[in-house]
Each structure stands twice: as structure tokens, then as C-alpha cells.
N, C-alpha and C. Protein backbone atom coordinates (compact mmCIF):
# COMPACT_ATOMS: atom_id res chain seq x y z
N UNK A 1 10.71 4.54 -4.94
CA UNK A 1 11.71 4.71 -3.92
C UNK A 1 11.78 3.48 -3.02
N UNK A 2 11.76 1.91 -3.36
CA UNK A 2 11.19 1.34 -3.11
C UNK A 2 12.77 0.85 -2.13
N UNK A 3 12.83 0.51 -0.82
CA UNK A 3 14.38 0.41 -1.06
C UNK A 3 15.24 1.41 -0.03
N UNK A 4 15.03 2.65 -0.66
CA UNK A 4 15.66 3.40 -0.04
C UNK A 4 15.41 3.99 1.18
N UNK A 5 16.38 4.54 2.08
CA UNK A 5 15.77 5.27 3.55
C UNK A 5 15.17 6.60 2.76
N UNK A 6 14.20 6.94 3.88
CA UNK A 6 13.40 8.55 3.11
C UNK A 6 14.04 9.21 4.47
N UNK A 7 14.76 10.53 4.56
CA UNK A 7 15.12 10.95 5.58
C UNK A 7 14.08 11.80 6.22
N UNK A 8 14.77 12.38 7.06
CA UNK A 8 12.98 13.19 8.09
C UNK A 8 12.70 14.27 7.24
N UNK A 9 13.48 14.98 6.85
CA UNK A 9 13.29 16.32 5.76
C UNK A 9 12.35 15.65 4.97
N UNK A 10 12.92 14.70 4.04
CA UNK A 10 12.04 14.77 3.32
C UNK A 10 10.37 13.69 3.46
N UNK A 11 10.72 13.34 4.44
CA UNK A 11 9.85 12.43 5.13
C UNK A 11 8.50 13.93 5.46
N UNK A 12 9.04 14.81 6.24
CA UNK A 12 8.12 15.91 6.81
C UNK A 12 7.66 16.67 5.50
N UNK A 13 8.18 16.67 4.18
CA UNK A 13 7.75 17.28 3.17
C UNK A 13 6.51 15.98 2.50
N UNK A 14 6.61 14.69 2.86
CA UNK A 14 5.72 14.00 1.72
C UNK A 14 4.31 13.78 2.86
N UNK A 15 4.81 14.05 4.28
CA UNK A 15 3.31 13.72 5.16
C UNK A 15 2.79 15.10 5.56
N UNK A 16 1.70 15.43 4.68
CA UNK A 16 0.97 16.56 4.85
C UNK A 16 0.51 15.89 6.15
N UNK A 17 -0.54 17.41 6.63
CA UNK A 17 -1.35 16.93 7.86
C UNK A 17 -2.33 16.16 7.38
N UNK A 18 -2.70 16.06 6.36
CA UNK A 18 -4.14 15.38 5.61
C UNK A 18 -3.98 13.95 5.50
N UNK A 19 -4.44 13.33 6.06
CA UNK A 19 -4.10 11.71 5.53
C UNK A 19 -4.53 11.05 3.80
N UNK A 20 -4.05 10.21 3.18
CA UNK A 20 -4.03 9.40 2.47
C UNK A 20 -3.54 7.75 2.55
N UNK A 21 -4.41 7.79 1.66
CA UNK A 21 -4.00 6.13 1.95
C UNK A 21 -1.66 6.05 1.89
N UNK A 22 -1.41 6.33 0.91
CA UNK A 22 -0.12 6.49 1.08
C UNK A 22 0.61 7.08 2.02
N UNK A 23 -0.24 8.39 2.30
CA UNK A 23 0.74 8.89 3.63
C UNK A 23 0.58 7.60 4.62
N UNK A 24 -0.33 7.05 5.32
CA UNK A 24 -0.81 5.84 6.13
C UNK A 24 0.24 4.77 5.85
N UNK A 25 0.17 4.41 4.60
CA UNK A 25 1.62 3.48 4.37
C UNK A 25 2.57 3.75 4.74
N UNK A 26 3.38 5.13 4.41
CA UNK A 26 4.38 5.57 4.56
C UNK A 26 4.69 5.62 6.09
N UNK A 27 3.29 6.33 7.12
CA UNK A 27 4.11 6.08 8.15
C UNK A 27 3.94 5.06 8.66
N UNK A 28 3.13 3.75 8.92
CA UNK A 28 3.52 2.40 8.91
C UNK A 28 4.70 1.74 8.45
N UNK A 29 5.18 2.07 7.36
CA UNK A 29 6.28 1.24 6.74
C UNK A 29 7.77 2.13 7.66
N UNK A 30 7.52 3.40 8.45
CA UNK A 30 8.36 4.18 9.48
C UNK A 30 8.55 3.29 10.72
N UNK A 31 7.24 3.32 11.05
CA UNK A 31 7.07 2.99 12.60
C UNK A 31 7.41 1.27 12.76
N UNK A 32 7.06 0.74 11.52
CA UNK A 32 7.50 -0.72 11.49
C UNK A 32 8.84 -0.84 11.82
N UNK A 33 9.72 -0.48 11.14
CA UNK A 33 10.97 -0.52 11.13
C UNK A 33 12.07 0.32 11.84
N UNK A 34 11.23 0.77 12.81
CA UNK A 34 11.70 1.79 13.89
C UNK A 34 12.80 0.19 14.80
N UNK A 35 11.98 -0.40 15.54
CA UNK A 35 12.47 -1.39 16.08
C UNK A 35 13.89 -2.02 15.80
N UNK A 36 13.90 -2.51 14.44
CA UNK A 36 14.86 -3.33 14.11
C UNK A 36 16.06 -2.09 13.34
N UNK A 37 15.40 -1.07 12.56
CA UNK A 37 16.82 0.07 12.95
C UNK A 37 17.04 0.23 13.95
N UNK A 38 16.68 0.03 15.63
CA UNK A 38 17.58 0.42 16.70
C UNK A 38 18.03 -0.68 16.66
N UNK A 39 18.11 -1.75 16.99
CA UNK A 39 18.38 -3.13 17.17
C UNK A 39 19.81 -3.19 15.84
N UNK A 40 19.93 -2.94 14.92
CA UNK A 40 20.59 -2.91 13.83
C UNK A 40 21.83 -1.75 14.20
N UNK A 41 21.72 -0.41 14.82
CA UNK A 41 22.31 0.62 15.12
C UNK A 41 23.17 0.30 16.72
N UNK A 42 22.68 -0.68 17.45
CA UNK A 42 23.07 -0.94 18.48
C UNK A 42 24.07 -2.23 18.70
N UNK A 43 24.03 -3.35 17.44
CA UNK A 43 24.87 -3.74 17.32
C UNK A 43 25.90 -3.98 17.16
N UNK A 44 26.73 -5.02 17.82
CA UNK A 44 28.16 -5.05 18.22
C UNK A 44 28.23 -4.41 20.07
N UNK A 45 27.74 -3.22 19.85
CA UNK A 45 27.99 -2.03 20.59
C UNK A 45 28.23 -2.76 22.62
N UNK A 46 29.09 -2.77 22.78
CA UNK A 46 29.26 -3.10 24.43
C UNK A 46 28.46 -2.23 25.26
N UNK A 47 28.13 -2.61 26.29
CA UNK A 47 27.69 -1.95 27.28
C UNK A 47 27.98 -0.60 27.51
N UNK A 48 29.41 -0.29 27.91
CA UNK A 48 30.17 1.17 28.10
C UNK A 48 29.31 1.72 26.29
N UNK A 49 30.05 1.57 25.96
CA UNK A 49 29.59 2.33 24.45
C UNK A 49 28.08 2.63 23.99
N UNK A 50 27.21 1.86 24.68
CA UNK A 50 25.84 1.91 24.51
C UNK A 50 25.34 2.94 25.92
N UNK A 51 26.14 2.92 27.20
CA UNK A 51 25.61 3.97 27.97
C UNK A 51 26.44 5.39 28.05
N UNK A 52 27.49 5.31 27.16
CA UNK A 52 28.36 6.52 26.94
C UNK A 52 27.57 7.33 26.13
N UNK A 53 27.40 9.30 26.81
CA UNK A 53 27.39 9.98 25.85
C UNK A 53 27.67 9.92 24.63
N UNK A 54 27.38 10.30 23.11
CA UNK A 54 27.73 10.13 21.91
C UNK A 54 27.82 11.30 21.71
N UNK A 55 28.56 11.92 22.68
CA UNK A 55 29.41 13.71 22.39
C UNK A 55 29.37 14.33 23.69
N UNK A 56 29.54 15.74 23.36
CA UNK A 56 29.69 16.40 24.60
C UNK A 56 28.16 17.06 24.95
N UNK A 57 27.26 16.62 25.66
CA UNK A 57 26.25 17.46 26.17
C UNK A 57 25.20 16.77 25.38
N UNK A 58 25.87 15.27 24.72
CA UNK A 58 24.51 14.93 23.94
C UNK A 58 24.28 13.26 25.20
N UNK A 59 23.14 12.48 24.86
CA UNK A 59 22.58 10.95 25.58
C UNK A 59 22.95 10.27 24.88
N UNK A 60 23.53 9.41 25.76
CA UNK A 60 24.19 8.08 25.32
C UNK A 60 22.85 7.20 24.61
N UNK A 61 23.49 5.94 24.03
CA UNK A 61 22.53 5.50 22.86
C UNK A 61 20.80 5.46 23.87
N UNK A 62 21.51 4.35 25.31
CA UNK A 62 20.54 3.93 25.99
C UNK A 62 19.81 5.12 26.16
N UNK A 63 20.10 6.22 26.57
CA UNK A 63 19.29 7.39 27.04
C UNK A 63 18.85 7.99 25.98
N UNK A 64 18.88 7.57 24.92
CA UNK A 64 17.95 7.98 23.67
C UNK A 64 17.00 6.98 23.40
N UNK A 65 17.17 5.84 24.03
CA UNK A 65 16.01 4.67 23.48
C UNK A 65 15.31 4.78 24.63
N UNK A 66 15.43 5.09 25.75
CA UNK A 66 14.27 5.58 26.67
C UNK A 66 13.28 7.19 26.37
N UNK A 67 14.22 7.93 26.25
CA UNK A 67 13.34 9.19 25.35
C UNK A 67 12.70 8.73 24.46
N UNK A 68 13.01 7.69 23.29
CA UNK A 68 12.12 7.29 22.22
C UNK A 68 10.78 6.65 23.31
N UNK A 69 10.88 5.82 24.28
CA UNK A 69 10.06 5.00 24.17
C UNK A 69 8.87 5.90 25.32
N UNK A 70 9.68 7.19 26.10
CA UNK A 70 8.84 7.79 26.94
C UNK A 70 7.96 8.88 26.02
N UNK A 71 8.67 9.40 24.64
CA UNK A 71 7.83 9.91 23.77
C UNK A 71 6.59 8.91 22.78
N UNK A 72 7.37 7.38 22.63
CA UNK A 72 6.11 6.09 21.59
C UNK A 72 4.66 6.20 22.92
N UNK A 73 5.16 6.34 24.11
CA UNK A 73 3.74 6.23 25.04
C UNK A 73 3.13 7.73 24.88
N UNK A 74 3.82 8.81 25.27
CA UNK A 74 3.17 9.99 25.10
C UNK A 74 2.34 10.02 23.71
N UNK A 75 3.26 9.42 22.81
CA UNK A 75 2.28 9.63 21.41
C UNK A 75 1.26 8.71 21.24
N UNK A 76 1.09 7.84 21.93
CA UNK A 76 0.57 6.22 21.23
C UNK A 76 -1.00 6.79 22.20
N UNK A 77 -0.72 7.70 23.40
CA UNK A 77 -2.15 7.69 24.24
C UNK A 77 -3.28 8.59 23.88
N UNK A 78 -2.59 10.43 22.92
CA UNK A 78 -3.76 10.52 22.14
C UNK A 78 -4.20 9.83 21.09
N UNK A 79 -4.07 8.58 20.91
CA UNK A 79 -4.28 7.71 19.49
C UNK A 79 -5.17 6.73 20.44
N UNK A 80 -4.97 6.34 21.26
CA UNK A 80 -5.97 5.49 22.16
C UNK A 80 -7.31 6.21 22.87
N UNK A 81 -6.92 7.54 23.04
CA UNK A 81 -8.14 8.64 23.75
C UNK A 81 -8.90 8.74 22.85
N UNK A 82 -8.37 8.98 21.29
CA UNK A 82 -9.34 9.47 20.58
C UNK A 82 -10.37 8.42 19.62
N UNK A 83 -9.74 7.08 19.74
CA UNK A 83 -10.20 6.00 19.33
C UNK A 83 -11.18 5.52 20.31
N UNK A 84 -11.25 5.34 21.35
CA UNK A 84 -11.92 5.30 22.75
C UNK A 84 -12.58 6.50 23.20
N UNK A 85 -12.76 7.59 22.67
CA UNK A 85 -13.65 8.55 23.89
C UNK A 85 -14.37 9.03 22.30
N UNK A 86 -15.70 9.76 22.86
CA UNK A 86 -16.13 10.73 21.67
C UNK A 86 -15.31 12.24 22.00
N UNK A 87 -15.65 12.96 22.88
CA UNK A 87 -15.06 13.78 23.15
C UNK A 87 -13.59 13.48 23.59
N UNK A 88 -12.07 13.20 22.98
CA UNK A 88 -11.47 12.97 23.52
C UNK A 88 -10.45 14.34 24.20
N UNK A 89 -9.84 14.24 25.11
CA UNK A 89 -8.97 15.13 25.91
C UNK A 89 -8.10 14.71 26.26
N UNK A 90 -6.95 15.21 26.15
CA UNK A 90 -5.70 14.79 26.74
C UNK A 90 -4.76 15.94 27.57
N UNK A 91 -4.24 15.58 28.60
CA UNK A 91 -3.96 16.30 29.59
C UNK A 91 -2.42 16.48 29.03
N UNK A 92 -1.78 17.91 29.33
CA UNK A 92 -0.20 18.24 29.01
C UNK A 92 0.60 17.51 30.15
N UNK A 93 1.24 16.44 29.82
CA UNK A 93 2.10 15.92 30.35
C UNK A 93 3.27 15.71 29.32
N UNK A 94 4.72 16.02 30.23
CA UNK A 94 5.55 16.02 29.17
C UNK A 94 6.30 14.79 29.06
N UNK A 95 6.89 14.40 28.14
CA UNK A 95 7.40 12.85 27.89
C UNK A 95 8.18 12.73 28.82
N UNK A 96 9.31 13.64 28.62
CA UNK A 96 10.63 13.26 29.27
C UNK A 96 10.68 14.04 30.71
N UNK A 97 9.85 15.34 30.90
CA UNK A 97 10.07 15.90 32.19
C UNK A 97 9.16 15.36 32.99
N UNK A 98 8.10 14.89 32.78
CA UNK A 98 7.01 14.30 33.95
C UNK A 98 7.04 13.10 33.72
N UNK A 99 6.73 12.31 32.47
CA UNK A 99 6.42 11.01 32.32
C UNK A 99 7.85 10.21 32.59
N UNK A 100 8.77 10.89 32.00
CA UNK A 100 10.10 9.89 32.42
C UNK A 100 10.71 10.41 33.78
N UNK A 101 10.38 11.33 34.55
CA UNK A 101 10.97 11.12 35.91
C UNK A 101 9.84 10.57 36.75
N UNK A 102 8.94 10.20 35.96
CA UNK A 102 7.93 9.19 36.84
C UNK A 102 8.45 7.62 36.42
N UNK A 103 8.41 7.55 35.68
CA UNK A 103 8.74 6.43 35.14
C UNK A 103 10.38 5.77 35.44
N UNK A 104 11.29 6.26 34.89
CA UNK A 104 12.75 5.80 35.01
C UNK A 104 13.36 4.96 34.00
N UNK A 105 13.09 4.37 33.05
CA UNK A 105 13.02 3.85 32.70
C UNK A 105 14.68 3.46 32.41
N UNK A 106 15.68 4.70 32.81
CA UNK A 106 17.18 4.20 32.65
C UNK A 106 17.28 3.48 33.41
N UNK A 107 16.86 2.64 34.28
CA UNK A 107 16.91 2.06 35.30
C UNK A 107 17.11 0.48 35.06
N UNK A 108 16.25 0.56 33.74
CA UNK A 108 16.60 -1.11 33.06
C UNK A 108 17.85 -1.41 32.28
N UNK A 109 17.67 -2.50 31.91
CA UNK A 109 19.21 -2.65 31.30
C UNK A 109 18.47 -2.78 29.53
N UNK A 110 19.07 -2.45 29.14
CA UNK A 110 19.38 -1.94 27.47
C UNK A 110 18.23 -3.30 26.80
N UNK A 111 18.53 -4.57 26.72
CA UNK A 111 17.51 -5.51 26.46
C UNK A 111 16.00 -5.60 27.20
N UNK A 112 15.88 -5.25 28.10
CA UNK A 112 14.81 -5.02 28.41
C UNK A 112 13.87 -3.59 27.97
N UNK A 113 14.67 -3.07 27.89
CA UNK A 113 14.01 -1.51 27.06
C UNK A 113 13.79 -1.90 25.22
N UNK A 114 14.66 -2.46 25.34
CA UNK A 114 14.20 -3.32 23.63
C UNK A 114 13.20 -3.98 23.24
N UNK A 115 13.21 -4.86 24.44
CA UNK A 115 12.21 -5.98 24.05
C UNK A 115 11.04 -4.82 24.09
N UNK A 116 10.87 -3.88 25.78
CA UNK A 116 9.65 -3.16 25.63
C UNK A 116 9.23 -2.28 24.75
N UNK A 117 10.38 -1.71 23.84
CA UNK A 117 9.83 -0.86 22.87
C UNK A 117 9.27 -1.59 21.89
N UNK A 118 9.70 -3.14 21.53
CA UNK A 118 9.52 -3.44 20.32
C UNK A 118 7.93 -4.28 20.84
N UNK A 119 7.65 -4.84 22.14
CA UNK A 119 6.14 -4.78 22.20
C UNK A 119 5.41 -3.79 22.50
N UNK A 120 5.14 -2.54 22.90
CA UNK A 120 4.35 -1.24 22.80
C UNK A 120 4.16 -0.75 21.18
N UNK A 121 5.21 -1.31 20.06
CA UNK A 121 5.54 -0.61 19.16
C UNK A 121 4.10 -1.72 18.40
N UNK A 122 4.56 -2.79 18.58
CA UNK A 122 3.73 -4.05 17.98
C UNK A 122 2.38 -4.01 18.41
N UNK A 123 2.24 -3.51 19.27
CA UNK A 123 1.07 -3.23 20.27
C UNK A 123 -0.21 -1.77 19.61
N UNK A 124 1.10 -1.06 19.11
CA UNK A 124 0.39 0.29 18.44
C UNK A 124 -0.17 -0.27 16.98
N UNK A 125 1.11 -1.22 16.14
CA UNK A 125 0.71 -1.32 14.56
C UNK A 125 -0.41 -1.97 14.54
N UNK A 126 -0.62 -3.49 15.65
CA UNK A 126 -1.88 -3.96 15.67
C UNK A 126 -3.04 -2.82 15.87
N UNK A 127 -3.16 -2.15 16.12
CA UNK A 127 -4.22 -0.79 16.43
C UNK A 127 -4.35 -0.15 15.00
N UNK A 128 -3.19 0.20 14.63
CA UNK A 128 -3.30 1.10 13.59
C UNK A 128 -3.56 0.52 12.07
N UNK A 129 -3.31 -0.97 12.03
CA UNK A 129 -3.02 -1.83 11.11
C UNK A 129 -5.17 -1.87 10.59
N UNK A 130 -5.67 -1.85 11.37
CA UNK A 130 -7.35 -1.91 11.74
C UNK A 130 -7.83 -0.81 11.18
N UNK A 131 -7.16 0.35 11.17
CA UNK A 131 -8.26 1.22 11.38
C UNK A 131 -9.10 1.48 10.05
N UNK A 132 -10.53 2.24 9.71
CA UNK A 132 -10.90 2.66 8.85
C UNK A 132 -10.25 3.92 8.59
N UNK A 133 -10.41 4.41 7.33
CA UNK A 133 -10.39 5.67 7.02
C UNK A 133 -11.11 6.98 7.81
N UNK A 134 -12.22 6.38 8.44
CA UNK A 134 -12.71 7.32 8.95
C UNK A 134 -12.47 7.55 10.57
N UNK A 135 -11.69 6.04 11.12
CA UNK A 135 -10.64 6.17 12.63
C UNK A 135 -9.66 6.63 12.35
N UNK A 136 -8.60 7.01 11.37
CA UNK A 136 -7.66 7.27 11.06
C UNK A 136 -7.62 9.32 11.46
N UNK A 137 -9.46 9.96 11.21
CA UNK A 137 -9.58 11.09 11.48
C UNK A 137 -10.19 11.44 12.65
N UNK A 138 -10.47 10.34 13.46
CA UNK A 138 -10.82 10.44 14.73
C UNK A 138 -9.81 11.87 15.83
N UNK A 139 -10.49 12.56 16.47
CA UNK A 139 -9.90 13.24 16.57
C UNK A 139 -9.35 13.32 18.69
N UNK A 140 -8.58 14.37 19.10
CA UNK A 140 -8.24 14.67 20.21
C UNK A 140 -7.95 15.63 20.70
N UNK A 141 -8.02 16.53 21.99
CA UNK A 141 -7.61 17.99 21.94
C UNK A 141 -6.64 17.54 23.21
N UNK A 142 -6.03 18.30 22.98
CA UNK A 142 -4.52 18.52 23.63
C UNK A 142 -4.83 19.76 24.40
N UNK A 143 -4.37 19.71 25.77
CA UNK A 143 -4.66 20.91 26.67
C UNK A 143 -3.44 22.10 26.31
N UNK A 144 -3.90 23.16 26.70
CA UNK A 144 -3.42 24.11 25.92
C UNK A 144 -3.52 24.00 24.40
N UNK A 145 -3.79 23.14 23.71
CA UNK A 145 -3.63 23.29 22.28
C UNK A 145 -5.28 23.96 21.31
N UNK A 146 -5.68 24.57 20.68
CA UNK A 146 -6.55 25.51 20.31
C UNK A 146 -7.24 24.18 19.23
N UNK A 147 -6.55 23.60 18.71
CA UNK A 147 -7.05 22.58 17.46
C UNK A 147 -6.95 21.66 17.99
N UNK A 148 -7.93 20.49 17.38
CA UNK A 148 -7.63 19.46 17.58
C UNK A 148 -7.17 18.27 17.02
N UNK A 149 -6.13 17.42 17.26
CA UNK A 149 -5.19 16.27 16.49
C UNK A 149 -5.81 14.76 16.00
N UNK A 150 -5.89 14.70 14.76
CA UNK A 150 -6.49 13.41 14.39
C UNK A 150 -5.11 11.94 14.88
N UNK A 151 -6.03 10.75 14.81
CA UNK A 151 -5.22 9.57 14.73
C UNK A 151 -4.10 9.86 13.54
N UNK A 152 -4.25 10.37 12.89
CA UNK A 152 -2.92 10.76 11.90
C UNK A 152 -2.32 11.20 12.16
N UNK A 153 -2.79 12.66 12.27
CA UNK A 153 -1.56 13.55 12.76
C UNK A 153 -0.60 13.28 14.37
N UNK A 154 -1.28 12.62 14.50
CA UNK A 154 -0.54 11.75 16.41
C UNK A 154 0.53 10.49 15.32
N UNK A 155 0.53 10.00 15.03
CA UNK A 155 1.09 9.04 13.90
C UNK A 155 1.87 9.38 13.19
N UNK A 156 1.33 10.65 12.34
CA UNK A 156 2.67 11.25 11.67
C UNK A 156 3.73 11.75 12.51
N UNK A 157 3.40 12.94 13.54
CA UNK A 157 4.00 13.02 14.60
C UNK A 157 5.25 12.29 15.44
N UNK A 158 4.86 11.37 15.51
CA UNK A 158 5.75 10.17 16.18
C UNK A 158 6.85 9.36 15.40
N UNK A 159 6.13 9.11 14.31
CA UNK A 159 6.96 8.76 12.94
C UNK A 159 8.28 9.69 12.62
N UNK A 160 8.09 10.99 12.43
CA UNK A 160 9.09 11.63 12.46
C UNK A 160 9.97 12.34 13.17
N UNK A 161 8.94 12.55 14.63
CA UNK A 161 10.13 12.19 15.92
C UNK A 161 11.31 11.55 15.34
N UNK A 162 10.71 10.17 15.36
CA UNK A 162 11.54 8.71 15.54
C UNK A 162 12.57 8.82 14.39
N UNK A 163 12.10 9.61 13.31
CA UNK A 163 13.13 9.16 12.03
C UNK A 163 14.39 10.45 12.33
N UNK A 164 14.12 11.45 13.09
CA UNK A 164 14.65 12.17 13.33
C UNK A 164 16.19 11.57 14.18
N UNK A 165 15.06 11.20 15.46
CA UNK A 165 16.36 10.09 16.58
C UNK A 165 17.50 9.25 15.59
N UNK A 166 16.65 8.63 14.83
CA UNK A 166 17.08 7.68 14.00
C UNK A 166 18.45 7.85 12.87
N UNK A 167 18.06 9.22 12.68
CA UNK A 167 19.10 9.50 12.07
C UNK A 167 20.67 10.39 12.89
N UNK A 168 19.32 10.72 13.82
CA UNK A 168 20.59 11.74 15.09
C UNK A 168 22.13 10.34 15.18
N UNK A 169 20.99 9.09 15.52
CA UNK A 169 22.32 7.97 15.99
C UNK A 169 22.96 7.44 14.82
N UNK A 170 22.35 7.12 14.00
CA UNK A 170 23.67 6.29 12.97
C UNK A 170 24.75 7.75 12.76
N UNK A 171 24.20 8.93 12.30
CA UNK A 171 25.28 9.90 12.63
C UNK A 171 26.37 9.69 13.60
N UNK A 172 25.99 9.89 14.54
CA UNK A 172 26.68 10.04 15.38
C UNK A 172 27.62 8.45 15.84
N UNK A 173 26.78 7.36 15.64
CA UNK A 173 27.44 5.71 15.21
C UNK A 173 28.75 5.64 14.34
N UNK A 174 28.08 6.87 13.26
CA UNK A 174 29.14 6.45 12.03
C UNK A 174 28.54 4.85 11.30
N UNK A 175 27.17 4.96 11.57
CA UNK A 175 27.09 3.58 10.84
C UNK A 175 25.76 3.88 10.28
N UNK A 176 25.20 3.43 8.88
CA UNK A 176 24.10 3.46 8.14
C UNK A 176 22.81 3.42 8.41
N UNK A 177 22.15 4.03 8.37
CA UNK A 177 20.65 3.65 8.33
C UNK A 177 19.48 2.57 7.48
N UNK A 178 19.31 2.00 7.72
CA UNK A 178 18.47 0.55 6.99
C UNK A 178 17.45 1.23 6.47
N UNK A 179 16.97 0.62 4.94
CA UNK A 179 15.75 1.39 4.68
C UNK A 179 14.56 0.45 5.61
């Protein structure tokens, strides 16, 4: 499938919770190319058109690349807790209701939220690009949550967030998705 986009359906059918070396590829070869599909989906696009709703009751492009990037931190910090702590814990904070009305991040202008997603993003693969097999199952507990989440499953997680967004916008663009 060397080539082609894998959509989230079937993206969520090939990443069990279990890691493998391929699932690991697979969502690397996601999260890589997260960046330059927005960058690719946003082109041409003027200002008005990039902060205009893309329907009725839905976020304009910009206000979807800040949700992406207030969910890449929410996801990227149990992957840092659990790599860094033995016992790791992570506190329920929510992306977009606590972390982004702390944050703001609509507040920047559209290139600057780019550039920052695409270094936090570069920032994570260097991390993840390292790990052993046996950091990859490093684990984290999530408050309120009964189980606890490996460096994978925080990874897979995020991966298909993103492919999800990803496909929400070229939809709604009317323009293609890059494999």
C-alpha cells in the first residue's frame, strides 16, 4: 500500500492496542506527514477562507489547527510522563476546554500556529524515533481512567485523532488528501 492514503477507518482497524514493529511505522509514517498535509490543505487558501467556518456549526480551518495542536500537547505529555516517571500519572485536563482556554492559541496568526505545530510535532518524532521496544510499553494512568496507557497507545491515539481532522478538512476543502 505503498503510496496510498490509509483512511482513519481503516487506519483504526490495522492499529491494534498491541504494538508492533509495523504498527510503530505506521503511526510514524501518520504523524510525520501530519504537518505538510495541513500545510498542503491550506494552500492557496486567503486569510477570510482559512478563518471562515467550513459549514454551519462546524471551525474554520484555523480553529481546527489549534484543536489539533491543543490535542498534539495533551497527547504528546502522557508520552513524556511515562518515559520520565516510574510511576507515571497524569491529571484529567481537557484539550480544548481547559488547556485551550488557558492557552488561546486563536490568538496567533495562522503561520505561526504552523510553524508551532510543525516544531512540537518534530519535537515528539525525535522522542519517538529513539525509543526501544520496551519504551514504546512504558506505561501511564490517566485520572479517572481504571487501566493504564502505554507510549503506544498515547501514539496511536493521536495518530488517528489527526487522520480523522485530516480527513474532516480536505472534505470539507473539496481538495485531496496526500498519502
Amino acid at each position: 500500500m505503498p503510496g496510498a492514503t490509509v483512511s482513519k477507518a481503516a487506519l483504526h482497524k490495522r492499529l491494534s492496542t498491541q504494538p508492533s514493529d509495523e504498527r510503530i511505522a505506521l503511526i510514524m509514517k501518520v504523524l510525520e506527514a501530519t504537518p505538510e498535509r495541513l500545510r498542503e490543505l491550506s494552500s492557496g487558501l486567503t486569510e477570510a477562507d482559512l478563518t471562515t467556518p467550513l459549514g454551519a456549526g462546524e471551525r474554520s480551518f484555523k480553529r481546527d489547527l489549534t484543536h489539533l495542536i491543543y490535542c498534539a500537547e495533551r497527547g504528546a505529555d502522557p508520552i513524556h510522563h511515562a518515559l520520565l516517571l516510574k510511576d507515571a500519572f497524569m491529571p484529567r485536563i481537557h484539550a480544548e476546554r481547559d488547556w485551550g482556554a488557558l492557552m488561546q492559541y486563536e490568538a496567533f496568526e495562522i503561520a505561526e500556529l504552523m510553524a508551532y505545530f510543525v516544531f512540537r510535532r518534530t519535537a515528539l518524532l525525535r522522542i519517538l524515533q529513539g525509543l526501544s521496544p520496551q519504551q514504546w510499553e512504558r506505561t501511564v494512568r490517566r485520572e479517572g481512567v481504571k487501566r493504564v496507557e502505554s507510549v503506544y497507545y498515547s501514539a496511536r491515539g493521536l495518530c488517528v485523532h489527526e487522520l480523522g481532522h485530516l480527513e474532516d478538512l480536505a472534505g470539507k476543502l473539496g481538495r485531496p488528501l496526500s498519502p
